[in-house]
Protein backbone atom coordinates (compact mmCIF):
# COMPACT_ATOMS: atom_id res chain seq x y z
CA UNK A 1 4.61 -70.42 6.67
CA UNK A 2 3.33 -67.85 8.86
CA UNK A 3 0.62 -68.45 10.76
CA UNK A 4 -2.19 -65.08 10.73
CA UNK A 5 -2.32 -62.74 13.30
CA UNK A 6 -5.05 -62.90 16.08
CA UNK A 7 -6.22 -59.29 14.95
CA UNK A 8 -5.90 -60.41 11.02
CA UNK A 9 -7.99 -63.68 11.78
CA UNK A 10 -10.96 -61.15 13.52
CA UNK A 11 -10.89 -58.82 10.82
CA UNK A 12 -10.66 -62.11 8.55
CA UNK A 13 -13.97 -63.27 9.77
CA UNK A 14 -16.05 -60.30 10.96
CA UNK A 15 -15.91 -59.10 7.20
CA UNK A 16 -16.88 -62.82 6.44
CA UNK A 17 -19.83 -62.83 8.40
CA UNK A 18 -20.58 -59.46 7.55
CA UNK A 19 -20.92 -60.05 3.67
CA UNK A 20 -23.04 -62.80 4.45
CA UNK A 21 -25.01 -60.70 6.35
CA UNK A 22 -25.33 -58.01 4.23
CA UNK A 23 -26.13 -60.19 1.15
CA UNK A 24 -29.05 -62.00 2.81
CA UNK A 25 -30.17 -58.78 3.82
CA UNK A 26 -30.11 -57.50 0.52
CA UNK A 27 -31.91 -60.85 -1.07
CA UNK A 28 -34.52 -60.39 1.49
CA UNK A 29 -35.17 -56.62 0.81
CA UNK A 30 -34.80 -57.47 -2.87
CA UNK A 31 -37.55 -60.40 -2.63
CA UNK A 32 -39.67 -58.11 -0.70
CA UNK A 33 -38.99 -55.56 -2.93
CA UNK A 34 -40.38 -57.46 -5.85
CA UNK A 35 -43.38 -58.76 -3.86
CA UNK A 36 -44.45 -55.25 -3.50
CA UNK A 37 -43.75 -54.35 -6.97
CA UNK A 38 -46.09 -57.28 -8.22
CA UNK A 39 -48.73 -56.64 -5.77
CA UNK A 40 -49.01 -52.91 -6.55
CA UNK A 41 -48.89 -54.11 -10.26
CA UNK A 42 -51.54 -56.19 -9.56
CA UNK A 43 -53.40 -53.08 -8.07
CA UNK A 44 -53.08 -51.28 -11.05
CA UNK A 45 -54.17 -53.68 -13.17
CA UNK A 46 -57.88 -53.97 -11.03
CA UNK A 47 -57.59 -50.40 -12.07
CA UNK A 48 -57.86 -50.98 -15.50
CA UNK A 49 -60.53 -53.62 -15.50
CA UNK A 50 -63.07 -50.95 -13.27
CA UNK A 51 -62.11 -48.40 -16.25
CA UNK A 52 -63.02 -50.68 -19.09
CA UNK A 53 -66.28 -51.94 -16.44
CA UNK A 54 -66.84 -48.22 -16.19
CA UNK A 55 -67.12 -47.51 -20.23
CA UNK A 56 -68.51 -51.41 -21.26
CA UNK A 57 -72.01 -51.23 -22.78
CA UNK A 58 -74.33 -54.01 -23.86
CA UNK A 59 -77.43 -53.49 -25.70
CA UNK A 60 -80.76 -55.11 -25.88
CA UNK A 61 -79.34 -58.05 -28.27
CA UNK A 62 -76.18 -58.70 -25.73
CA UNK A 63 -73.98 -57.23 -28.24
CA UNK A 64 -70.74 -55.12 -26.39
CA UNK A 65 -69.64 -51.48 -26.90
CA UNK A 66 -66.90 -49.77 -25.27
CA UNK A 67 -65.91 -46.34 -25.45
CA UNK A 68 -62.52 -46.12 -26.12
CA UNK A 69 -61.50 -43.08 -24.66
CA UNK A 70 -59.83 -43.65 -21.80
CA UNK A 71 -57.78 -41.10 -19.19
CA UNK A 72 -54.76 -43.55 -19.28
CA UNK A 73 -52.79 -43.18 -22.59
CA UNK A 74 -51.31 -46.69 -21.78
CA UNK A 75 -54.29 -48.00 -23.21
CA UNK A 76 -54.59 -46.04 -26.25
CA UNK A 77 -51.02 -46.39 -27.52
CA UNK A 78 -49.68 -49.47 -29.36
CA UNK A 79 -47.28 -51.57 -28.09
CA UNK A 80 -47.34 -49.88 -24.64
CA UNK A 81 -47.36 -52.77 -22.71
CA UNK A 82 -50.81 -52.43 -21.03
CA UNK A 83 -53.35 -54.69 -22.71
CA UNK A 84 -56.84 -55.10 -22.13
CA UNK A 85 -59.54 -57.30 -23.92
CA UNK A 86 -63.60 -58.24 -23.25
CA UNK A 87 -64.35 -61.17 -24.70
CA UNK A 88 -67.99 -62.97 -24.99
CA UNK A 89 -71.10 -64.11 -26.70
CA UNK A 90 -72.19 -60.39 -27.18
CA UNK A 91 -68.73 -59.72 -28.76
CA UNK A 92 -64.97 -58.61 -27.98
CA UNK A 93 -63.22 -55.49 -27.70
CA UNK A 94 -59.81 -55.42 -27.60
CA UNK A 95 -57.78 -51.81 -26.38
CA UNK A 96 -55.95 -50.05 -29.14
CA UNK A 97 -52.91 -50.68 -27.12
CA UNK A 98 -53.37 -54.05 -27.91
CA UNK A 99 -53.57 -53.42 -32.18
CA UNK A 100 -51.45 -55.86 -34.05
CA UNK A 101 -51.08 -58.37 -30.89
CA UNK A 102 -51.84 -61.64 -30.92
CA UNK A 103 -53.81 -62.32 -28.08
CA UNK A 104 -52.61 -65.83 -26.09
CA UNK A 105 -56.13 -68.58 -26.21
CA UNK A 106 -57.01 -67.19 -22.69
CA UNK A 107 -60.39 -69.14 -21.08
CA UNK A 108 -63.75 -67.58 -19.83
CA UNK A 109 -63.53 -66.39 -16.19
CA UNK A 110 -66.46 -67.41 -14.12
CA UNK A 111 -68.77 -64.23 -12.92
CA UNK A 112 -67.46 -62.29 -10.34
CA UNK A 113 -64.15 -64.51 -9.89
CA UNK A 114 -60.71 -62.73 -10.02
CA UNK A 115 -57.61 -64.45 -11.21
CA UNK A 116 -53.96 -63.42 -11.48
CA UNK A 117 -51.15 -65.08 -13.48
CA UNK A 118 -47.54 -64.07 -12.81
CA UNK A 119 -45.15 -64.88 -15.99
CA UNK A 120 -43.50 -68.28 -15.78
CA UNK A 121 -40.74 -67.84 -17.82
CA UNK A 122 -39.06 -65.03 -19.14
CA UNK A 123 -40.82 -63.19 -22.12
CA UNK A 124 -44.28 -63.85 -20.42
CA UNK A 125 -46.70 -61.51 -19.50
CA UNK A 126 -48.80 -60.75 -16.07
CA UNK A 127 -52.76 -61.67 -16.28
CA UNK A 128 -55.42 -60.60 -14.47
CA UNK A 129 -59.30 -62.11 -15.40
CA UNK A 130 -62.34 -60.43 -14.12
CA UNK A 131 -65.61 -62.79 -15.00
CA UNK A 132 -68.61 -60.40 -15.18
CA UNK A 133 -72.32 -61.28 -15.67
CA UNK A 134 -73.98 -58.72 -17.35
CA UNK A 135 -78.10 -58.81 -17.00
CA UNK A 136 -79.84 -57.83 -19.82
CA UNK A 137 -83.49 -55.84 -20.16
CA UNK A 138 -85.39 -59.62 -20.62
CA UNK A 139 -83.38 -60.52 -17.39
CA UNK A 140 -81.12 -63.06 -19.59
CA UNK A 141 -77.28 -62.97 -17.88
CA UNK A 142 -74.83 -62.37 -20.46
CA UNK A 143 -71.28 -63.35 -19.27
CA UNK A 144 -67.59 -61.48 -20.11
CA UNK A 145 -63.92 -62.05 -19.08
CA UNK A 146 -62.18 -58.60 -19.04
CA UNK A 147 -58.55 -59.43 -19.40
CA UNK A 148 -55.56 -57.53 -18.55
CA UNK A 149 -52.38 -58.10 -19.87
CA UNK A 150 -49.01 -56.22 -18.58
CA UNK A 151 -45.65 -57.47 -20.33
CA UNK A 152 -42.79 -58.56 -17.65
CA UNK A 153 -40.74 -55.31 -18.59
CA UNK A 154 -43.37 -53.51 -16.39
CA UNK A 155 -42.07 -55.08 -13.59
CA UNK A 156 -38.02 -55.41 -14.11
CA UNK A 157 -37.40 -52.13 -15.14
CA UNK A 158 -39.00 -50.65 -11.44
CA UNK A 159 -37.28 -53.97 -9.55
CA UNK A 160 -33.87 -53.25 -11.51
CA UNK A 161 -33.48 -50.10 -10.56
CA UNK A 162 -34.50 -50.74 -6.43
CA UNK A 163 -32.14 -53.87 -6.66
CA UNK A 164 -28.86 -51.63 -8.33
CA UNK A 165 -29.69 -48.85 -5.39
CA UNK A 166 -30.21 -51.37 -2.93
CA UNK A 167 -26.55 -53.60 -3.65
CA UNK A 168 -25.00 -49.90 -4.45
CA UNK A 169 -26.10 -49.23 -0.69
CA UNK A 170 -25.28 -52.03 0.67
CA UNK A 171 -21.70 -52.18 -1.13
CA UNK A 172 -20.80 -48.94 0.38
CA UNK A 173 -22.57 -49.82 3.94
CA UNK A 174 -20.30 -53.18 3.89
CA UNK A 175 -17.27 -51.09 3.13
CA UNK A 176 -17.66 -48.37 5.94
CA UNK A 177 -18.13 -50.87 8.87
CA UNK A 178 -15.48 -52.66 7.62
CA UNK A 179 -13.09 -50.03 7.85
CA UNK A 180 -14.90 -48.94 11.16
CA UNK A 181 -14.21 -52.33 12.58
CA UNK A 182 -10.53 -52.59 11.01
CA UNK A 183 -10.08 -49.17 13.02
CA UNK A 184 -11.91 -51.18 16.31
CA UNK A 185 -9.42 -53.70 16.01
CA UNK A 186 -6.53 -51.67 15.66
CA UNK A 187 -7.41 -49.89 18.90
CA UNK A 188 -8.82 -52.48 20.66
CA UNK A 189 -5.44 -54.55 20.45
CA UNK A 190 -3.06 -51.80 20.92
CA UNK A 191 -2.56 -52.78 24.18
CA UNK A 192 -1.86 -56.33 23.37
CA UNK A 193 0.69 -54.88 20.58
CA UNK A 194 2.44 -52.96 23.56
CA UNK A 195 2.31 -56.22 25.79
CA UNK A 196 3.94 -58.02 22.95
CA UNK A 197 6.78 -55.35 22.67
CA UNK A 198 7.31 -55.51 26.37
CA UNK A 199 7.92 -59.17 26.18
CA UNK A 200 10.12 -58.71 23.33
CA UNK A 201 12.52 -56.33 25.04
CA UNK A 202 12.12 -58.73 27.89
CA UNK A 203 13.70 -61.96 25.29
CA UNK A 204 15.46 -59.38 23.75
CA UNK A 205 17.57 -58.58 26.95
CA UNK A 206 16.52 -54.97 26.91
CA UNK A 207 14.16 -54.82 29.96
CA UNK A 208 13.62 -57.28 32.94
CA UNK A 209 10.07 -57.16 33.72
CA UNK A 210 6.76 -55.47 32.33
CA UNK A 211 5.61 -52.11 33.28
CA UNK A 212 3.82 -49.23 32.09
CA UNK A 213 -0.06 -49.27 32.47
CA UNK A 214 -2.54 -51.57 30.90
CA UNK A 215 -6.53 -52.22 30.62
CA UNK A 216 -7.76 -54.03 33.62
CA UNK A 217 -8.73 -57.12 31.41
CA UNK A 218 -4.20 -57.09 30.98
CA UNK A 219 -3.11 -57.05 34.57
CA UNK A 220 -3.37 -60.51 36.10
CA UNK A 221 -1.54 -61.46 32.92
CA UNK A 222 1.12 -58.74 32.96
CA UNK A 223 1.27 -59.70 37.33
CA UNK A 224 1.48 -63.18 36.73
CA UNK A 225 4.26 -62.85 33.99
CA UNK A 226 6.79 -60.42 36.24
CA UNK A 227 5.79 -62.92 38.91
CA UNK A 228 6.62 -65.32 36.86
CA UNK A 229 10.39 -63.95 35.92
CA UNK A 230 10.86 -62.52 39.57
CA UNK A 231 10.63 -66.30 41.24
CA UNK A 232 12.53 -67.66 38.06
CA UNK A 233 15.56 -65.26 39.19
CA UNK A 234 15.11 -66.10 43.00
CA UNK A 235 14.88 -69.73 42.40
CA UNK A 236 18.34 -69.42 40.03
CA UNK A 237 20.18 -67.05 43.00
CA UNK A 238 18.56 -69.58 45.35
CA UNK A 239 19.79 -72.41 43.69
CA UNK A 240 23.39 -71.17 43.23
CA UNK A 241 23.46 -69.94 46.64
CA UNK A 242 22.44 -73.63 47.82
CA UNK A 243 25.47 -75.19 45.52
CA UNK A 244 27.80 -72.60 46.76
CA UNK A 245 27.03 -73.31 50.45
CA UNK A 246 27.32 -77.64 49.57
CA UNK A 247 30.88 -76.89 48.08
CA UNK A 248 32.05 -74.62 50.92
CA UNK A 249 30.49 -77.58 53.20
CA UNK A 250 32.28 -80.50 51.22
CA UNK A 251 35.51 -78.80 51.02
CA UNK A 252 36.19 -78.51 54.50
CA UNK A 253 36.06 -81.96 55.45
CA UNK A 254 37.66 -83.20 52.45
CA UNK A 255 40.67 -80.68 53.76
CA UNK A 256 40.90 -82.39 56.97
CA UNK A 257 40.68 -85.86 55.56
CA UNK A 258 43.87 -84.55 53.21
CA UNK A 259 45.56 -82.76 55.54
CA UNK A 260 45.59 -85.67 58.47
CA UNK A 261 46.71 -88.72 55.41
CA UNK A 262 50.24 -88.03 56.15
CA UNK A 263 49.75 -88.45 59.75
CA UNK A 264 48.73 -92.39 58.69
CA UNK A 265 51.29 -92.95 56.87
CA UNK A 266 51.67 -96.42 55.35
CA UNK A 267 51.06 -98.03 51.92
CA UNK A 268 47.50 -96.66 51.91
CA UNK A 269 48.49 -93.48 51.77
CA UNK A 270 48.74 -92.59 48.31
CA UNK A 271 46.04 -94.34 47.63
CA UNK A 272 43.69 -92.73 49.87
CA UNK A 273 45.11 -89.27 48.22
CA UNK A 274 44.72 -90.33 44.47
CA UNK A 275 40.68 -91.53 46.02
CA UNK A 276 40.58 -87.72 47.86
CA UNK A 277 41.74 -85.95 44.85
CA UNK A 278 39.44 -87.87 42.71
CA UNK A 279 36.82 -86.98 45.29
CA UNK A 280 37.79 -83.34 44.85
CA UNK A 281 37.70 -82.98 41.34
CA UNK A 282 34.60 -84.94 41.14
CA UNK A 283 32.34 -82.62 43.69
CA UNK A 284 33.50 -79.55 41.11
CA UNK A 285 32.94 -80.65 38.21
CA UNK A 286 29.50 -81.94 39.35
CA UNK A 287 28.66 -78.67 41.14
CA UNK A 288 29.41 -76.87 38.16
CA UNK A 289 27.36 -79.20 35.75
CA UNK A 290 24.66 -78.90 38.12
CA UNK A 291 25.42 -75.44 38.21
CA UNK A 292 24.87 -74.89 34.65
CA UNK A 293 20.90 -75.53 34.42
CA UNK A 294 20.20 -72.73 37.12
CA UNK A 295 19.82 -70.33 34.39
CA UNK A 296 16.99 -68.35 33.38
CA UNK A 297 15.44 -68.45 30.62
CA UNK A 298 15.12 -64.78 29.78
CA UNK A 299 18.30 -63.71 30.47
CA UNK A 300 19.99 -60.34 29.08
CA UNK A 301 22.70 -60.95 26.08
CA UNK A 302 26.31 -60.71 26.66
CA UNK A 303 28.75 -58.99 24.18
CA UNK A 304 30.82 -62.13 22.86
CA UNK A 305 33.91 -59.69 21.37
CA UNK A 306 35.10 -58.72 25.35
CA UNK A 307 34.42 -62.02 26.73
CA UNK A 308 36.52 -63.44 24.40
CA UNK A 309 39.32 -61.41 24.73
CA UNK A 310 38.95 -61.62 28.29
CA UNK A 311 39.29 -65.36 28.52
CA UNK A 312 42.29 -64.86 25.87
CA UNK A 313 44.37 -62.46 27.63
CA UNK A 314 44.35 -64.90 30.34
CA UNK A 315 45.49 -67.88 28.75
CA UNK A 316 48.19 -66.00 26.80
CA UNK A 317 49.39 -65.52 30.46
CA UNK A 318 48.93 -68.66 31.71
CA UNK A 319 50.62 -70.06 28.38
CA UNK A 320 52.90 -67.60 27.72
CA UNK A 321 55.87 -69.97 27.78
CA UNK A 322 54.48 -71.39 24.42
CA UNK A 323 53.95 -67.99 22.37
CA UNK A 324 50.50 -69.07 21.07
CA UNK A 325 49.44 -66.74 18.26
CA UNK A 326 45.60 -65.91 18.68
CA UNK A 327 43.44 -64.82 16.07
CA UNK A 328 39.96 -63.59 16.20
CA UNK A 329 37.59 -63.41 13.41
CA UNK A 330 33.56 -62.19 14.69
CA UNK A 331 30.46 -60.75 13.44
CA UNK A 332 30.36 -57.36 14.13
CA UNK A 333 27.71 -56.97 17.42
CA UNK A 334 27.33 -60.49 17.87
CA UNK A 335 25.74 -61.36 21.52
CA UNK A 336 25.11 -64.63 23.52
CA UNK A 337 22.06 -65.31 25.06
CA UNK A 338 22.47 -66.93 28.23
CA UNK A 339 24.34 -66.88 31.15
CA UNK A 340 27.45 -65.00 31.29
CA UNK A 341 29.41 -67.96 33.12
CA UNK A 342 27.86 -70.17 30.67
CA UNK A 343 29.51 -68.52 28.18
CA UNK A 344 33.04 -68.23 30.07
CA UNK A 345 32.57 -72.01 30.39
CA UNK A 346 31.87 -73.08 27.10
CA UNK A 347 34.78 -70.29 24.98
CA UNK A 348 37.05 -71.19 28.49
CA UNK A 349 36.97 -74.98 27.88
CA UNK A 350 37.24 -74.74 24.31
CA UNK A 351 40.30 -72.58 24.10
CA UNK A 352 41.89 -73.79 27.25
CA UNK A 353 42.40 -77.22 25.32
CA UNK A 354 43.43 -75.65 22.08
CA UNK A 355 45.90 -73.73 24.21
CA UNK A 356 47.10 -76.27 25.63
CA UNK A 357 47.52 -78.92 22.75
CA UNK A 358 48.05 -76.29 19.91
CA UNK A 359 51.77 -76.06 18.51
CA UNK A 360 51.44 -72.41 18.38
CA UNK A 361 48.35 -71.08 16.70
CA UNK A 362 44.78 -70.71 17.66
CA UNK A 363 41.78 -69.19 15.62
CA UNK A 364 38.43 -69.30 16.94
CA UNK A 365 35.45 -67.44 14.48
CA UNK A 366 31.65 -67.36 15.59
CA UNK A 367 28.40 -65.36 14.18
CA UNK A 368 24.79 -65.14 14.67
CA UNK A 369 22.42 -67.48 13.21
CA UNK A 370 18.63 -66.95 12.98
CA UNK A 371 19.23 -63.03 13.21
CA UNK A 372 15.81 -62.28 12.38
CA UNK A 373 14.65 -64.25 15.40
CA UNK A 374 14.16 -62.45 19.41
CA UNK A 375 16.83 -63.84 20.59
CA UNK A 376 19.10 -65.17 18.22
CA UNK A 377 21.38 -67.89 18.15
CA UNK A 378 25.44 -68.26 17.53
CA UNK A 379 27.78 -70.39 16.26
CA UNK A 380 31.36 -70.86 16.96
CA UNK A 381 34.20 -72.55 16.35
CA UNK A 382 37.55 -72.86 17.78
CA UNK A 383 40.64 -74.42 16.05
CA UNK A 384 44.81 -75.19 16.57
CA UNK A 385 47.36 -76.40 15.04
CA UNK A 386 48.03 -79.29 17.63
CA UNK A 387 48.03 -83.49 16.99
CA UNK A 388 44.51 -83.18 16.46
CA UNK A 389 41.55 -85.42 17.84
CA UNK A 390 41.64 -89.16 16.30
CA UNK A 391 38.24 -89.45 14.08
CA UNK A 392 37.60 -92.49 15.96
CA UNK A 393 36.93 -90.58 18.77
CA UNK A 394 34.70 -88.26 17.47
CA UNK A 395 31.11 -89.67 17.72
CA UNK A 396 32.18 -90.73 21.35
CA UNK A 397 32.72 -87.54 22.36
CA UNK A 398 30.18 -85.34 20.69
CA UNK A 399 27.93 -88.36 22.26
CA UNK A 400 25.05 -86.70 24.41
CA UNK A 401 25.12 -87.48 28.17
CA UNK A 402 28.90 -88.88 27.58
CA UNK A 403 30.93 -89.02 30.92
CA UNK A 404 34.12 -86.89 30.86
CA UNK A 405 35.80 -89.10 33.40
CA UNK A 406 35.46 -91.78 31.01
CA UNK A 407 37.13 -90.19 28.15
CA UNK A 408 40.71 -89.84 26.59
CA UNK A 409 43.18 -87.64 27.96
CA UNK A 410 42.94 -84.45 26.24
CA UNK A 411 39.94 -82.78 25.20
CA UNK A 412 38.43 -85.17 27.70
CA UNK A 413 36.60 -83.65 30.82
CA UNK A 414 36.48 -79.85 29.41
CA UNK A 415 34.59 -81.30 26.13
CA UNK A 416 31.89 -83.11 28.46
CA UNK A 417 31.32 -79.75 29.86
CA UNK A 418 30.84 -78.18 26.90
CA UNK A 419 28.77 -81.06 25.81
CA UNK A 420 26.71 -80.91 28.68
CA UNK A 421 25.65 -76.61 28.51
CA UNK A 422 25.30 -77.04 24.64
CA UNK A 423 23.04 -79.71 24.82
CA UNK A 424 21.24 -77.51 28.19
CA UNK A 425 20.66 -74.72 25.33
CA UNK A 426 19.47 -77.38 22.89
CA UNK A 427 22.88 -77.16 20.70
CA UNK A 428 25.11 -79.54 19.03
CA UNK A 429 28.66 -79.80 19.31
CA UNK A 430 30.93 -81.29 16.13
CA UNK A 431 34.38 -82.34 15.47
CA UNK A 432 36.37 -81.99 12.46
CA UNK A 433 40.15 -81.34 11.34
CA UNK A 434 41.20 -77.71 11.18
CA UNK A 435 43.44 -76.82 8.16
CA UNK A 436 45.87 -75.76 10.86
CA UNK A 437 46.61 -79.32 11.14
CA UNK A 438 44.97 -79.64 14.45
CA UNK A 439 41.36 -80.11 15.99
CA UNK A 440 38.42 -77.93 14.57
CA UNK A 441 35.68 -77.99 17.34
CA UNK A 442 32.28 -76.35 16.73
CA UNK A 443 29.18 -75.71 18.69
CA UNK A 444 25.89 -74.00 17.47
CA UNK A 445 23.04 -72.87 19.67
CA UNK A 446 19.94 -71.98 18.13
CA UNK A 447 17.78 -69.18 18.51
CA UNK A 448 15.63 -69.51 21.73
């Protein structure tokens, strides 16, 4: 599975944090919303109680009147919601706003003592007390509780509609500065898209290095990377340089060591030759395994198709005596990613022994594998009609690390070398039968 971008993972949680953000915002604007609502409600209903002070009357007796014209309708029309009542020893009065209601078993409010009730559960109603002491002409005090009742619709119907603005707002805040900071995103890592590119022509084979211009914050990383692949290419020239310079150093002496044997003479002589010989092929073969981890690790893809028909054309020379028919069967554009002489190396060894052990045909196929991938990976395999390899043999061989000096003849020391840059590109090498009748050897090297 795919693992998310960097830019998808920012966008991922900036919108994360951002609804959280938003919605605590919008609880705490709602909650203070509704704080205000029920403290202006509260307002309004002092209102009423000073109106029904305003018109209350008590006669000599204590007995209550109220006139019951009031300025606010609320109170005059039934079922409006707005309730008021006077209750006391000299009487109660009730609004006609209130006509038909039940009124709840409210108690007496002390004189001049205020209390407000907000509902408890929905379907309750707001309440507001006012305890007044009314003094009459003998100087008696006559108490009353004016009561004000407001049902909870009052107060949903103004919070509903400042909490569906407020969300609606928010909604469509939340959505511009998320596109805003999708669009900050995209340009803010547009140079890290073009850095990515780069390095992808760079696997790719396409370019060597990075250039071009990039933010400040980019160029010790974009320095450090083409310093990076400039010493990796010194250090490989340097490297191959150094083994060139050992074998022209080595073969000199082993020269004069050969040439001066026959001056000697004696029974030691031939063995002293087979030991230089030995010596000889040793120092190459080593040099060139050695040889064959100086690579880099970026380097630009080869076209298999003419280095294939390169190494072919030669053989047919060299083994022209035996009429080998060659056939070649390829993916159309198919490219190696390495090191050209590692390449020469592994198709050279490979067909060199099916040349030289094959009856009279040889077939080698390859293709791509991981195409999707920067720098892909191949496989190929390369088959005659010869005696074959015995299967006894074949673990032994394919055997990482295995010595070709210490192997059968044929398909001995040119397998090892092929073992040994396979296994350098992290590939495998197997052995099977060919239905040519002969050996079917096949090496795959993954995409890098």
């Amino acid at each position: 599975m795919q693992a998310f971008s960097l830019r998808s993972r920012l966008v991922l949680v900036a919108t994360l944090v951002l609804v959280i953000a938003l919605g605590l915002v919008g609880l705490a604007l709602d909650a203070a919303n509704t704080r205000g609502a029920v403290s202006s409600l509260q307002a309004r209903m002092e209102s009423y109680i000073y109106l029904v002070l305003a018109a209350m009357e008590v006669g000599g007796d204590g007995q209550l009147a109220v006139d019951g014209e009031f300025s606010d309708p609320r109170l005059t029309q039934p079922a409006s919601g707005v309730y008021v009542r006077v209750s006391g020893a000299g009487g109660d009065w009730s609004s006609l706003s209130s006509l038909g209601m039940q009124w709840p078993d409210l108690p007496q409010a002390p004189p001049g003592r205020m209390s407000f009730h907000e509902p408890l559960q929905a379907g309750d109603v707001f309440t507001l007390q006012y305890g007044v002491g009314w003094q009459l002409a003998d100087g008696r005090i006559e108490p009353f509780t004016v009561s004000v009742l407001v049902e909870e619709g009052e107060l949903l119907q103004q919070t509903s509609a400042f909490r569906l603005g407020l969300w609606r707002s928010l909604v469509a805040a939340g959505g511009i500065l998320v596109i805003a900071q999708i669009v900050i995103f995209f340009f803010g890592f547009r140079p890290l898209r073009r850095v990515a590119g780069d390095v992808a022509r760079i696997e790719s084979g396409r370019a060597a290095r990075l250039d071009g211009r990039y933010p400040k914050e980019l160029e010790p990383l974009v320095r450090n990377v083409n310093r990076l692949l400039e010493t990796e290419k010194s250090n490989q020239a340097r490297i191959r340089n150094a083994l060139d310079s050992l074998a022209h150093s080595l073969k000199t002496p082993l020269a004069v060591i050969q040439a001066g044997l026959p001056m000697h003479g004696g029974e030691a002589e031939a063995s002293m030759q087979s030991a230089v010989d030995e010596m000889s092929r040793l120092v190459a073969t080593r040099l060139e395994r050695a040889g064959s981890t100086a690579r880099r690790t970026l380097a630009e893809p080869i076209d298999v198709q003419p280095q294939l028909q390169r190494i072919l054309d030669s053989l047919q020379k060299v083994y022209s005596h035996k009429m080998i028919e060659a056939g070649i069967k390829l993916q159309p554009g198919l490219k190696f990613y390495g090191e050209q002489r590692d390449f020469l190396e592994l198709a050279g060894n490979l067909l060199d022994n099916a040349f030289k052990y094959g009856a009279g045909k040889v077939r080698v196929t390859a293709g791509v594998l991981d195409p999707a991938a920067p720098r892909p990976g191949l496989w190929m395999q390369v088959e005659d009609d010869g005696p074959g390899i015995d299967e006894s043999q074949w673990d032994r061989l394919t055997e990482r690390g295995s010595r070709g000096d210490e192997q059968a003849e044929g398909h001995g020391l040119g397998l090892a070398i092929v073992m040994e840059l396979v296994t350098a590109y992290a590939g495998e090498v197997s052995i099977a039968h060919s239905d040519l009748g002969g050996a079917m050897i096949k090496l795959t090297i993954p995409a890098s």
